[in-house]
C-alpha atoms as a PDB file:
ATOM      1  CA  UNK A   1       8.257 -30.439  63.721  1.00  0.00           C
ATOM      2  CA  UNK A   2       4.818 -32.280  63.923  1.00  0.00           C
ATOM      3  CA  UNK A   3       4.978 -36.140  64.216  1.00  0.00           C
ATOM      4  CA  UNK A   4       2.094 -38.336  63.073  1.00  0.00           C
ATOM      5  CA  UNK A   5       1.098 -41.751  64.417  1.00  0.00           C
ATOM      6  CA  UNK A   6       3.121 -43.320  62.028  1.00  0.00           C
ATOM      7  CA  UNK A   7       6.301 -41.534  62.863  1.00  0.00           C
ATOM      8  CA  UNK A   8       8.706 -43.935  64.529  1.00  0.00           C
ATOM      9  CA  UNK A   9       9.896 -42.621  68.166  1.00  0.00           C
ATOM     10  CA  UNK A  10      14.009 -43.215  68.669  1.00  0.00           C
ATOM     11  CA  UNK A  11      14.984 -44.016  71.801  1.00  0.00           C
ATOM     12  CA  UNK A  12      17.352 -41.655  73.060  1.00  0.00           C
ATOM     13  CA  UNK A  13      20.387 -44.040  72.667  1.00  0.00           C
ATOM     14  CA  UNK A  14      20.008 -43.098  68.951  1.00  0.00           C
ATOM     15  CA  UNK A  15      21.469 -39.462  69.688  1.00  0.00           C
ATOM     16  CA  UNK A  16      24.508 -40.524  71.564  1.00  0.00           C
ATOM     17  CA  UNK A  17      26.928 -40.427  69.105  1.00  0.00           C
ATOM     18  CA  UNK A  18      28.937 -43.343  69.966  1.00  0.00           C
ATOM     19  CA  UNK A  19      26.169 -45.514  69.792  1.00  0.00           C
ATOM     20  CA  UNK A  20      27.149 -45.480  66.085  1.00  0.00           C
ATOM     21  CA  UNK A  21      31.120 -46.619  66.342  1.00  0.00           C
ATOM     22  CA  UNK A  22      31.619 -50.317  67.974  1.00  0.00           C
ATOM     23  CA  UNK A  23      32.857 -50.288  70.796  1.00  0.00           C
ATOM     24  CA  UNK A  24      36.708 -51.346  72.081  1.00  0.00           C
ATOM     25  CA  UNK A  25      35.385 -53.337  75.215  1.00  0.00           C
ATOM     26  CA  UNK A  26      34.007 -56.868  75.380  1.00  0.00           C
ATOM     27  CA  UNK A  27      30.965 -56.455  78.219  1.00  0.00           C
ATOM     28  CA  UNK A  28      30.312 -52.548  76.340  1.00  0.00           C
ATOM     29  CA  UNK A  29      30.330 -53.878  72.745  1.00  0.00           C
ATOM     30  CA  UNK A  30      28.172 -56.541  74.160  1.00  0.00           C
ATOM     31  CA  UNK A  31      25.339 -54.142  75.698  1.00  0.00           C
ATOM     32  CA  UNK A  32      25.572 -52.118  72.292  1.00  0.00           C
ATOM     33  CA  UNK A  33      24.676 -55.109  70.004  1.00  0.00           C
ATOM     34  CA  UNK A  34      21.855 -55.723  72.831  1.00  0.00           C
ATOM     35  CA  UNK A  35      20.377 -52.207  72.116  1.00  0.00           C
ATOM     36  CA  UNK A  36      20.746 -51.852  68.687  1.00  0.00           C
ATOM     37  CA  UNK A  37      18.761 -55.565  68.113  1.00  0.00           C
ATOM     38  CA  UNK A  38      16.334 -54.170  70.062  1.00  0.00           C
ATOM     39  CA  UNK A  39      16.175 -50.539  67.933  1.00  0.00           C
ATOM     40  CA  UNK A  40      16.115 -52.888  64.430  1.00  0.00           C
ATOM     41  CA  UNK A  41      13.708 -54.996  65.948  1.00  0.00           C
ATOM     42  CA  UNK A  42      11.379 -52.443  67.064  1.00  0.00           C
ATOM     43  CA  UNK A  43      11.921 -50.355  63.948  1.00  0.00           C
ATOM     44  CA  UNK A  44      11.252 -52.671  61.611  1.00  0.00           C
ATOM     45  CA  UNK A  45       8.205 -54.589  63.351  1.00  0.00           C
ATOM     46  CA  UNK A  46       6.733 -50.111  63.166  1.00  0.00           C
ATOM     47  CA  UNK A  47       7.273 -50.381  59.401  1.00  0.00           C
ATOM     48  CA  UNK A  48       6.995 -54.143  58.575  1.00  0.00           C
ATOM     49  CA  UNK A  49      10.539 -54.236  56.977  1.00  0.00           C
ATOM     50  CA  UNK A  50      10.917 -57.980  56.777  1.00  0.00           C
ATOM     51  CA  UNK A  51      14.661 -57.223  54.922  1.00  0.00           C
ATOM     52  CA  UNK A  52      17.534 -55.157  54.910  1.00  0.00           C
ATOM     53  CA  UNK A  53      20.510 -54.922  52.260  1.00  0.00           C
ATOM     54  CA  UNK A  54      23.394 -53.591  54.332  1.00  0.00           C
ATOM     55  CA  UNK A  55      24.744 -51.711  51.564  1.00  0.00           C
ATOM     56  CA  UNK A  56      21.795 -49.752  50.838  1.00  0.00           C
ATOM     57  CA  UNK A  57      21.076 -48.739  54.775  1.00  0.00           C
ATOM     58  CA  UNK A  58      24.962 -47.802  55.756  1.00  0.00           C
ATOM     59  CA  UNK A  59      25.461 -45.345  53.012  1.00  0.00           C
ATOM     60  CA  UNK A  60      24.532 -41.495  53.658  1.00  0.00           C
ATOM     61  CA  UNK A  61      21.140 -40.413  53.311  1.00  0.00           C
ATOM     62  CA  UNK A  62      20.598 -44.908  53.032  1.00  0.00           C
ATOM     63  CA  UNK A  63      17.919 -45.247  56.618  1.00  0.00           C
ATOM     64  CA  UNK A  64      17.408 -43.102  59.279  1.00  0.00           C
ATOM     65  CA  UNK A  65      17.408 -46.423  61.739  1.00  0.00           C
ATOM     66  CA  UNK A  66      21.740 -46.268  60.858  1.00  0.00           C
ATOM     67  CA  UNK A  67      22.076 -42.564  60.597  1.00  0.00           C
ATOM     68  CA  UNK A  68      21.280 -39.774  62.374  1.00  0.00           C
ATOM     69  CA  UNK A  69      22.340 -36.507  60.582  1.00  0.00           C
ATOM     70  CA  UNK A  70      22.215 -34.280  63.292  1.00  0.00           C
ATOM     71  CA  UNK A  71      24.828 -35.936  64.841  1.00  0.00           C
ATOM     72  CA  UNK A  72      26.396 -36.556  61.055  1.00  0.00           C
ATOM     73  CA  UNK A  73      27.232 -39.907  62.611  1.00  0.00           C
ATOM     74  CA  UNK A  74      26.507 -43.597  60.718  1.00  0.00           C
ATOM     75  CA  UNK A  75      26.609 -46.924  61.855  1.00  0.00           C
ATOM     76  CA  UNK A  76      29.486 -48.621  59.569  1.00  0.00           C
ATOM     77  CA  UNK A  77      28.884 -51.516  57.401  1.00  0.00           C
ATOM     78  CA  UNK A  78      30.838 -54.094  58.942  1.00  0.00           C
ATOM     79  CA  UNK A  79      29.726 -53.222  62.337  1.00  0.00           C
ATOM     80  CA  UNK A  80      26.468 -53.691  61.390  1.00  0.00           C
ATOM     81  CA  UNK A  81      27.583 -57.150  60.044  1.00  0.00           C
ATOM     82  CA  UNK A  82      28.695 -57.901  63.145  1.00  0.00           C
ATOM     83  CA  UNK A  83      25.313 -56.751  64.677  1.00  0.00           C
ATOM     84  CA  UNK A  84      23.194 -58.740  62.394  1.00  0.00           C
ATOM     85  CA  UNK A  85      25.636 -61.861  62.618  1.00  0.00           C
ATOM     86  CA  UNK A  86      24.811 -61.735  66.793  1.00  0.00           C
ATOM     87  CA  UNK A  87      20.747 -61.314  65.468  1.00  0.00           C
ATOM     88  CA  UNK A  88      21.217 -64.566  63.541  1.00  0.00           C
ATOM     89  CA  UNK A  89      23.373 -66.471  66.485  1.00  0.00           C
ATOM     90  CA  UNK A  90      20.000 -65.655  68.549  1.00  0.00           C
ATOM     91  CA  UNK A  91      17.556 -66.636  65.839  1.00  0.00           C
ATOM     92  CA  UNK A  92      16.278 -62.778  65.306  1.00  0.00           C
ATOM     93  CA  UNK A  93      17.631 -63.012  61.537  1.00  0.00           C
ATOM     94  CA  UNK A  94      18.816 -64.948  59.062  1.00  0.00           C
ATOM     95  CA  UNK A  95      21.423 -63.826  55.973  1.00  0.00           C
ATOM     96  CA  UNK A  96      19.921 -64.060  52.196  1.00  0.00           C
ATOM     97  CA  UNK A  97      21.563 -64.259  49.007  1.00  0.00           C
ATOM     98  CA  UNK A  98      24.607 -63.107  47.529  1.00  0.00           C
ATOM     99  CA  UNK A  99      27.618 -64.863  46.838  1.00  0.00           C
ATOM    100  CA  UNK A 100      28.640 -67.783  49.295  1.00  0.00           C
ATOM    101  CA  UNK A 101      29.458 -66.292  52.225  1.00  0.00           C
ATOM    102  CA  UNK A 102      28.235 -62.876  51.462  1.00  0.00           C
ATOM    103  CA  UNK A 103      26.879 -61.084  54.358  1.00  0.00           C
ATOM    104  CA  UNK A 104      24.913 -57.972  52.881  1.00  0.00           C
ATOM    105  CA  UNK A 105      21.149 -58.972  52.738  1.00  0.00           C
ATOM    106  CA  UNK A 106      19.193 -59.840  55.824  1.00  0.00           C
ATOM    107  CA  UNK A 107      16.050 -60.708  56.548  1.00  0.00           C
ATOM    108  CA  UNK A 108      14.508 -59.821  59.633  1.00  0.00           C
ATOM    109  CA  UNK A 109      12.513 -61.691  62.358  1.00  0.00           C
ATOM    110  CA  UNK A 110      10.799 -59.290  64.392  1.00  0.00           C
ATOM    111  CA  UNK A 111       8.449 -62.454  64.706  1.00  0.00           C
ATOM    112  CA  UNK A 112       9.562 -65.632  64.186  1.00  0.00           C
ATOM    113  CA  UNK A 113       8.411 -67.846  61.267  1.00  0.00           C
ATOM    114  CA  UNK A 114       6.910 -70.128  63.978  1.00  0.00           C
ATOM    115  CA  UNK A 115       5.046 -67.388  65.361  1.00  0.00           C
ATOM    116  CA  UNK A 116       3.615 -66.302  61.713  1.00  0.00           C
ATOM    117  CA  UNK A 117       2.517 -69.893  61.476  1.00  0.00           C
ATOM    118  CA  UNK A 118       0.546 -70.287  64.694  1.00  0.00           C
ATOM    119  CA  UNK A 119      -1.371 -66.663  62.870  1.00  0.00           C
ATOM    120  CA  UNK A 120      -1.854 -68.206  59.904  1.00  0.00           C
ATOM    121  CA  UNK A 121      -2.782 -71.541  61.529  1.00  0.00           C
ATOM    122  CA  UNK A 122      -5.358 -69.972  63.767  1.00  0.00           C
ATOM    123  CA  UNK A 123      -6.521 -68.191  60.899  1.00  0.00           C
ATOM    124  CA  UNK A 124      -7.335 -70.626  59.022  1.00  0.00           C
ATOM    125  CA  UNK A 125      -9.594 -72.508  61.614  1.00  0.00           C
ATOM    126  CA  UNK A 126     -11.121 -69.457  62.780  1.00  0.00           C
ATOM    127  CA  UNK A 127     -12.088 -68.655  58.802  1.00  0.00           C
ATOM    128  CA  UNK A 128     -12.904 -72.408  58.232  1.00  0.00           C
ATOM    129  CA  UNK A 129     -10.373 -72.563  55.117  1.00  0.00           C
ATOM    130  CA  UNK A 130      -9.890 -76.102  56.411  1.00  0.00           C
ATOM    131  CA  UNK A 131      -9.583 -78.428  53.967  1.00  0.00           C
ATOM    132  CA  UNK A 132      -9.911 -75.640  51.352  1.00  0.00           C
ATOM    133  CA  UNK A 133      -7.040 -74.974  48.562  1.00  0.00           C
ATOM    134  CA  UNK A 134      -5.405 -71.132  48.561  1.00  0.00           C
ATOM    135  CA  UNK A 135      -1.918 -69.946  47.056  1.00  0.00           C
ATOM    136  CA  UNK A 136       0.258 -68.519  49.166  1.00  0.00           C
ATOM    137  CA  UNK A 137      -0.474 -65.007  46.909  1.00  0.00           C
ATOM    138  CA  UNK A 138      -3.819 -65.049  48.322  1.00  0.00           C
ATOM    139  CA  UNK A 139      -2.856 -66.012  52.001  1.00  0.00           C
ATOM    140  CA  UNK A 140      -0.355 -62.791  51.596  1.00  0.00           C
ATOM    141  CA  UNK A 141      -2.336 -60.951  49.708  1.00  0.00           C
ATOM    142  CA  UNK A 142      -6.056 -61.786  49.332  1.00  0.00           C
ATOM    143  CA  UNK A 143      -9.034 -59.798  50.415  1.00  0.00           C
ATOM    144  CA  UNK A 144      -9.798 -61.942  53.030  1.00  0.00           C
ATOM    145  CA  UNK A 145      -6.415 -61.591  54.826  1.00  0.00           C
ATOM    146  CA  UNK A 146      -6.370 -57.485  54.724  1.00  0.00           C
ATOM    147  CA  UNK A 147      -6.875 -57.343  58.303  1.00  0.00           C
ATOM    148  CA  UNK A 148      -5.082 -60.390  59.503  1.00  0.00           C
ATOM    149  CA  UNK A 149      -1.204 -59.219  61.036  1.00  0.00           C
ATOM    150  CA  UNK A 150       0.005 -61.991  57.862  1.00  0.00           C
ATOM    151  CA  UNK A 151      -0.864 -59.559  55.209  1.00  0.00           C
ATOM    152  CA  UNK A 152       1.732 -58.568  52.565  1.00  0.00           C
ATOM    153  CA  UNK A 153       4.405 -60.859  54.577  1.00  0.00           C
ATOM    154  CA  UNK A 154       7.535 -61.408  53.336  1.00  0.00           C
ATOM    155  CA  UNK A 155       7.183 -64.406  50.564  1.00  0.00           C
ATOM    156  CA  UNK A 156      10.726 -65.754  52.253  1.00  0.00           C
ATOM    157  CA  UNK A 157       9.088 -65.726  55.435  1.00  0.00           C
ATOM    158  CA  UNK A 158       5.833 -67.356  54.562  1.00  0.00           C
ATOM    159  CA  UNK A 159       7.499 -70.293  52.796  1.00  0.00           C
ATOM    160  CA  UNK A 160       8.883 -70.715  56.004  1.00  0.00           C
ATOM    161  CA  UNK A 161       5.885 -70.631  57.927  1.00  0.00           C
ATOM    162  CA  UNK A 162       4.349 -72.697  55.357  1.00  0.00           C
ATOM    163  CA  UNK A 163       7.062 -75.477  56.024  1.00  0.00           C
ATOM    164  CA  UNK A 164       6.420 -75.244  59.625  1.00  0.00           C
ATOM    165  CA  UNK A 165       2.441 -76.272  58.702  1.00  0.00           C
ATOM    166  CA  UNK A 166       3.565 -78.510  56.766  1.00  0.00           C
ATOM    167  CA  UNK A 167       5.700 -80.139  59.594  1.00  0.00           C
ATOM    168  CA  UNK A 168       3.014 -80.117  61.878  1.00  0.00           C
ATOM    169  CA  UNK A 169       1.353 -82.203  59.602  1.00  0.00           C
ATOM    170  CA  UNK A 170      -1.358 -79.322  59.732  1.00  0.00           C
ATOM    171  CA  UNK A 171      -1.136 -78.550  56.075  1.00  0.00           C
ATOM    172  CA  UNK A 172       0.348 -79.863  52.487  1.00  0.00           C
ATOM    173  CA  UNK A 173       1.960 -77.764  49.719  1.00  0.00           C
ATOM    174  CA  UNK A 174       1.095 -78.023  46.012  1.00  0.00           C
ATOM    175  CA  UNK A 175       3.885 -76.913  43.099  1.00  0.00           C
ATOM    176  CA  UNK A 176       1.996 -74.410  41.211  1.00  0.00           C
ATOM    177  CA  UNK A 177       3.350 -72.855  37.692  1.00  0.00           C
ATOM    178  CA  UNK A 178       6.914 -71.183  38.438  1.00  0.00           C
ATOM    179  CA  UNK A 179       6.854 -68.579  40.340  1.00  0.00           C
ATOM    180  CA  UNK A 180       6.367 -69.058  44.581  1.00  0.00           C
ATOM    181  CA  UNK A 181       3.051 -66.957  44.070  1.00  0.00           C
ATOM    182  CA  UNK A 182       1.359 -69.523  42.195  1.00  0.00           C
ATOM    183  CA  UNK A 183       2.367 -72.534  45.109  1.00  0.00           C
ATOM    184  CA  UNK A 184      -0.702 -73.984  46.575  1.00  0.00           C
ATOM    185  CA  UNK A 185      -1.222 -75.174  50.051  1.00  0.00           C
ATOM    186  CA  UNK A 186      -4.259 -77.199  51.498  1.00  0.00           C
ATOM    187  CA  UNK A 187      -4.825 -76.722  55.325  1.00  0.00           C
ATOM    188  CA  UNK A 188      -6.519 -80.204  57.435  1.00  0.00           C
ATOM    189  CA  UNK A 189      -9.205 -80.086  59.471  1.00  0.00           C
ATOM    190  CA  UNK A 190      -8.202 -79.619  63.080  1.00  0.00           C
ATOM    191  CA  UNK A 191      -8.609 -82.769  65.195  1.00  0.00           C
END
C-alpha cells in the first residue's frame, strides 16, 4: 500500500487493541484520555476537521481516527464522550448543539480561538486591511486569504475569534443581512 503526503500516519497506540475499550483503572484511564487528545488533536489539525458528531464517527465504517478494522475494534460512543468531556475541561473543545445537555457534536480546538485571532490580527496589519470593512465570508473565504492558515475556518470558530478582536478593542462587528456570512467587521489601525 502506497501512502501520499496527505495520508495521516497513526501512531502505533492506534493498533493496540485496547486502546479502543476505557480502561478499569484511574492513573491508566487517565494516560488513555492523554493519548487519544493528542491522536484527535493531531488528526484533525492533518485534515482541518474543526467538528465532530459523535454519532457519525463511532459507528462502523463512521472515521478511521475511532476504528481500526484490522483490529475490528471501535472506540464506543460514550467513551468517547468521556474523552471529549476531559478535551473541554482543558479548553481543547467545546460541545455544540443538540438538545440541552446533549453531548454528540463537538467542535474541535486544535488551535485555540485566541490563537486564530492573533493570525487574523497579524494579518490584517501585515495586509493593511486596517480600517477597511470585510465580512467574515471573505476573511474565511476570500482570494486574498487562500494562503493564510485562517482559510475556510470553521464559521463557529471565527465568530469566536472575531469576539476576541473585538475585546481587544482591535476591531468592531457590523450585523449584516441574516445569515453569519454576511456579518461585517472593521479592523483599527494599530497604535
Amino acid at each position: 500500500m502506497s501512502t501520499t503526503p496527505n495520508d495521516f500516519q497513526f501512531p502505533s497506540i492506534h493498533g493496540f487493541p485496547p486502546f479502543f475499550t476505557r480502561q478499569p483503572t484511574e492513573q491508566t484511564w487517565e494516560s488513555q484520555v492523554a493519548q487519544w487528545t493528542d491522536l484527535i488533536m493531531s488528526y484533525c489539525r492533518h485534515y482541518r476537521i474543526f467538528r465532530i458528531d459523535l454519532h457519525e464517527v463511532t459507528v462502523p465504517g463512521g472515521s478511521k481516527l475511532f476504528e481500526n478494522t484490522q483490529l475490528k475494534r471501535r472506540l464506543s460512543f460514550e467513551t468517547l464522550q468521556e474523552i471529549i468531556d476531559d478535551m473541554v475541561q482543558k479548553g481543547n473543545a467545546e460541545w455544540e448543539g443538540g438538545p440541552k445537555g446533549a453531548k454528540s457534536q463537538a467542535v474541535i480546538y486544535w488551535r485555540k480561538p485566541d490563537d486564530w485571532a492573533n493570525l487574523i490580527w497579524t494579518w490584517v496589519n501585515q495586509s493593511g486591511m486596517n480600517n477597511d470593512i470585510l465580512t467574515l465570508h471573505e476573511i474565511a473565504h476570500g482570494d486574498l486569504v487562500e494562503d493564510q492558515p485562517f482559510y475556510e475556518l470553521d464559521p463557529f470558530i471565527l465568530n469566536k475569534a472575531m469576539n476576541i478582536l473585538v475585546k481587544r478593542g482591535v476591531a468592531q462587528l457590523f450585523k449584516g443581512s441574516s445569515d453569519d456570512d454576511s456579518m461585517g467587521v472593521k479592523f483599527f489601525s494599530s497604535t
